[in-house]
N, C-alpha and C. Protein backbone atom coordinates (compact mmCIF):
# COMPACT_ATOMS: atom_id res chain seq x y z
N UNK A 1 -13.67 -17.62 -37.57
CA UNK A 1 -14.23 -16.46 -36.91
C UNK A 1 -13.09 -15.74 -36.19
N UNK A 2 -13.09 -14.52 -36.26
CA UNK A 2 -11.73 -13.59 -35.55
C UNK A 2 -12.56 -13.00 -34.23
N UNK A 3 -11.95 -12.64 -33.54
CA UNK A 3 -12.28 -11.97 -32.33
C UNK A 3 -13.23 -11.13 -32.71
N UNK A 4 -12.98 -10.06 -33.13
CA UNK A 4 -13.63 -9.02 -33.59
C UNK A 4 -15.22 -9.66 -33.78
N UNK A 5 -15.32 -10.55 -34.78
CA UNK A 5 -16.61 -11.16 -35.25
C UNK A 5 -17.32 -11.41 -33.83
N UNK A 6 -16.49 -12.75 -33.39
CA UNK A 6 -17.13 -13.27 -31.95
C UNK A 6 -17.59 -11.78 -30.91
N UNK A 7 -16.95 -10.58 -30.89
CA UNK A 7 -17.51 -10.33 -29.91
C UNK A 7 -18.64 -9.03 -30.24
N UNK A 8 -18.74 -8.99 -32.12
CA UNK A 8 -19.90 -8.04 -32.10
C UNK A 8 -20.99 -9.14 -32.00
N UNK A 9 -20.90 -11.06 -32.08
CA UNK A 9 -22.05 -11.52 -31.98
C UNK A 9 -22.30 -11.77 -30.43
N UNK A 10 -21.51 -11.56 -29.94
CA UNK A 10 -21.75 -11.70 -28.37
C UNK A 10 -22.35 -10.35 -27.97
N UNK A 11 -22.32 -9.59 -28.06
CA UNK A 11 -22.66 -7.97 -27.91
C UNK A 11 -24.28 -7.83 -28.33
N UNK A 12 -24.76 -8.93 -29.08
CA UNK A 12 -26.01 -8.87 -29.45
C UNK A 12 -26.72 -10.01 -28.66
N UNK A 13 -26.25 -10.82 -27.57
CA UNK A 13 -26.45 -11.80 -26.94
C UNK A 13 -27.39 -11.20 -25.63
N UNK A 14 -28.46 -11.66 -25.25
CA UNK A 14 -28.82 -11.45 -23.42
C UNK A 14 -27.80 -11.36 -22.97
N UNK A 15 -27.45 -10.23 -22.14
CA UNK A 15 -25.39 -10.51 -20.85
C UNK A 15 -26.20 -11.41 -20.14
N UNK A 16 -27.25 -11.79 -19.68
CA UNK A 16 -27.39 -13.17 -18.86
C UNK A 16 -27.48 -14.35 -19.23
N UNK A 17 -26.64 -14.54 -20.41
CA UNK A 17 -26.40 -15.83 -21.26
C UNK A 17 -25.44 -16.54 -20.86
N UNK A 18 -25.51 -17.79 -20.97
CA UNK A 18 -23.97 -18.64 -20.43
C UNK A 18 -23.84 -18.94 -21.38
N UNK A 19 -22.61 -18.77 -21.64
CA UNK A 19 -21.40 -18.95 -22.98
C UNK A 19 -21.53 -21.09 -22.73
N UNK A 20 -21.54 -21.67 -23.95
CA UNK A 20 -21.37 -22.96 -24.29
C UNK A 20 -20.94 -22.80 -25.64
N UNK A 21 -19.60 -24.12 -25.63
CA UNK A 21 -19.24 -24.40 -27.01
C UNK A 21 -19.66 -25.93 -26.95
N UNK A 22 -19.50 -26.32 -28.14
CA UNK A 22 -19.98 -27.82 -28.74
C UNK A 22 -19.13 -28.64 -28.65
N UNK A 23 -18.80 -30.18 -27.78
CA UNK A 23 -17.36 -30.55 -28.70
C UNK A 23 -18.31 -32.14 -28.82
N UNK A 24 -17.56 -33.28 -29.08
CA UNK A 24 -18.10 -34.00 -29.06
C UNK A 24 -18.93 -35.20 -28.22
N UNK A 25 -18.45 -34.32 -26.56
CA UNK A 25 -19.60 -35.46 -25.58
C UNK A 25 -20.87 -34.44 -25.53
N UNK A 26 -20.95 -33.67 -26.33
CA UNK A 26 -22.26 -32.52 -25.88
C UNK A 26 -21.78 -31.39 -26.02
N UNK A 27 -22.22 -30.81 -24.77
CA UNK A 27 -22.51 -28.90 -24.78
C UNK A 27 -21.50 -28.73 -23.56
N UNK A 28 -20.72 -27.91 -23.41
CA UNK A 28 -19.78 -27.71 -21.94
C UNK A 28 -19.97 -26.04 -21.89
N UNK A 29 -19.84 -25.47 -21.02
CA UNK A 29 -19.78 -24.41 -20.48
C UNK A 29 -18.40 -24.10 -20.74
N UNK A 30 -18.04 -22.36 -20.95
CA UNK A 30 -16.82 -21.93 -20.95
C UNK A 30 -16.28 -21.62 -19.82
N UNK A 31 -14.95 -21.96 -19.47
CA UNK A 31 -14.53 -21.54 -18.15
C UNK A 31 -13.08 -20.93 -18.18
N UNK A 32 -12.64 -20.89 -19.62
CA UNK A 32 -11.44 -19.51 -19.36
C UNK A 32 -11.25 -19.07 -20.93
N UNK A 33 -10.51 -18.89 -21.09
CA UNK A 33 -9.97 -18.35 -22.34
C UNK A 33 -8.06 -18.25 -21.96
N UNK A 34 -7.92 -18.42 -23.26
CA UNK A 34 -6.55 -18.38 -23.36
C UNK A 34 -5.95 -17.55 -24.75
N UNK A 35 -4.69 -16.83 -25.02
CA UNK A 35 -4.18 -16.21 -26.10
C UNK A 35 -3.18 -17.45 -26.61
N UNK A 36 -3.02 -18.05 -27.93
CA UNK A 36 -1.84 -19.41 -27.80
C UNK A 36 -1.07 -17.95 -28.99
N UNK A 37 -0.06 -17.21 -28.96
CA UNK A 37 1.07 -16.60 -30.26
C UNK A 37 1.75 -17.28 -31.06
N UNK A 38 1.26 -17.18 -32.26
CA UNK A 38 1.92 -17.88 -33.12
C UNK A 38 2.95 -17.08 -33.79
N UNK A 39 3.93 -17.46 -34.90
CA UNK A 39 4.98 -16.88 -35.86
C UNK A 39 4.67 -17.61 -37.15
N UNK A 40 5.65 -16.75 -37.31
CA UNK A 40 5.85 -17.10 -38.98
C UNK A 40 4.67 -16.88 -39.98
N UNK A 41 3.96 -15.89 -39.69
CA UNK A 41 2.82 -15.48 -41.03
C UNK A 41 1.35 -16.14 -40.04
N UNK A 42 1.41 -17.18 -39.07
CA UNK A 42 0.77 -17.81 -38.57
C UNK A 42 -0.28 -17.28 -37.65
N UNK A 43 -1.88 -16.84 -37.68
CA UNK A 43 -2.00 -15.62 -36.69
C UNK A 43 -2.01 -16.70 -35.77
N UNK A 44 -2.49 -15.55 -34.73
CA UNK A 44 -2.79 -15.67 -33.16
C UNK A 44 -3.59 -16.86 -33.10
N UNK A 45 -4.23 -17.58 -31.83
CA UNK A 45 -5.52 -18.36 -31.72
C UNK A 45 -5.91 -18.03 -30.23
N UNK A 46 -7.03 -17.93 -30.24
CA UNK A 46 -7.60 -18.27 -28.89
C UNK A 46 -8.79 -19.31 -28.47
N UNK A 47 -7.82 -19.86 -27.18
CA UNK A 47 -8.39 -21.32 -27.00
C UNK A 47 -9.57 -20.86 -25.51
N UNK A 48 -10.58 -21.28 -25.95
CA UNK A 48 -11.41 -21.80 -25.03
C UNK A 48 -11.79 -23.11 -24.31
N UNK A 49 -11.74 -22.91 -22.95
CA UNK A 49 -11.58 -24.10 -22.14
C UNK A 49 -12.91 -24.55 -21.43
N UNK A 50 -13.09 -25.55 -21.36
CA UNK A 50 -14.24 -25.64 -20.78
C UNK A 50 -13.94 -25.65 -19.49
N UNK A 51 -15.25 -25.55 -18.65
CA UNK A 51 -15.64 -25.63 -16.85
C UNK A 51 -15.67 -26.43 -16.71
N UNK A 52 -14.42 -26.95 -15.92
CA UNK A 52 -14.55 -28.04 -15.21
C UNK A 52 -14.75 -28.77 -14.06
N UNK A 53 -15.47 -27.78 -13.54
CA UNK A 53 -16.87 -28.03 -12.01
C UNK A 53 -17.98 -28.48 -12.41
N UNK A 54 -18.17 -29.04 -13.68
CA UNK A 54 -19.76 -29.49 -14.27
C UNK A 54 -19.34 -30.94 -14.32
C-alpha cells in the first residue's frame, strides 16, 4: 500500500476513529509515524509506531 492509497482510505474513515495496526500480541494503537529514505532504486517506507502509554 503507498501513501497515497492509505490516505484516500483514511479520508473515507469516521475522523473520530483511532488508528490501530495488527502485529502479533493483538491490536496497538498508533502513536507516531516515521519517513525511513531509502537508495538505490529502493523506495521510501514509512514506519508506524505504536503507543506506548497503553
Amino acid at each position: 500500500m503507498t501513501v497515497e492509497q492509505l490516505i484516500r482510505a483514511l479520508l473515507e474513515m469516521p475522523r473520530e476513529a483511532v488508528v490501530l495496526y495488527e502485529g502479533d500480541a493483538g491490536y496497538a494503537r498508533v502513536g507516531g509515524i516515521d519517513l525511513q529514505r531509502n537508495g538505490n532504486g529502493v523506495p521510501d517506507e514509512v514506519i508506524l509506531s505504536p503507543d506506548m502509554s497503553e
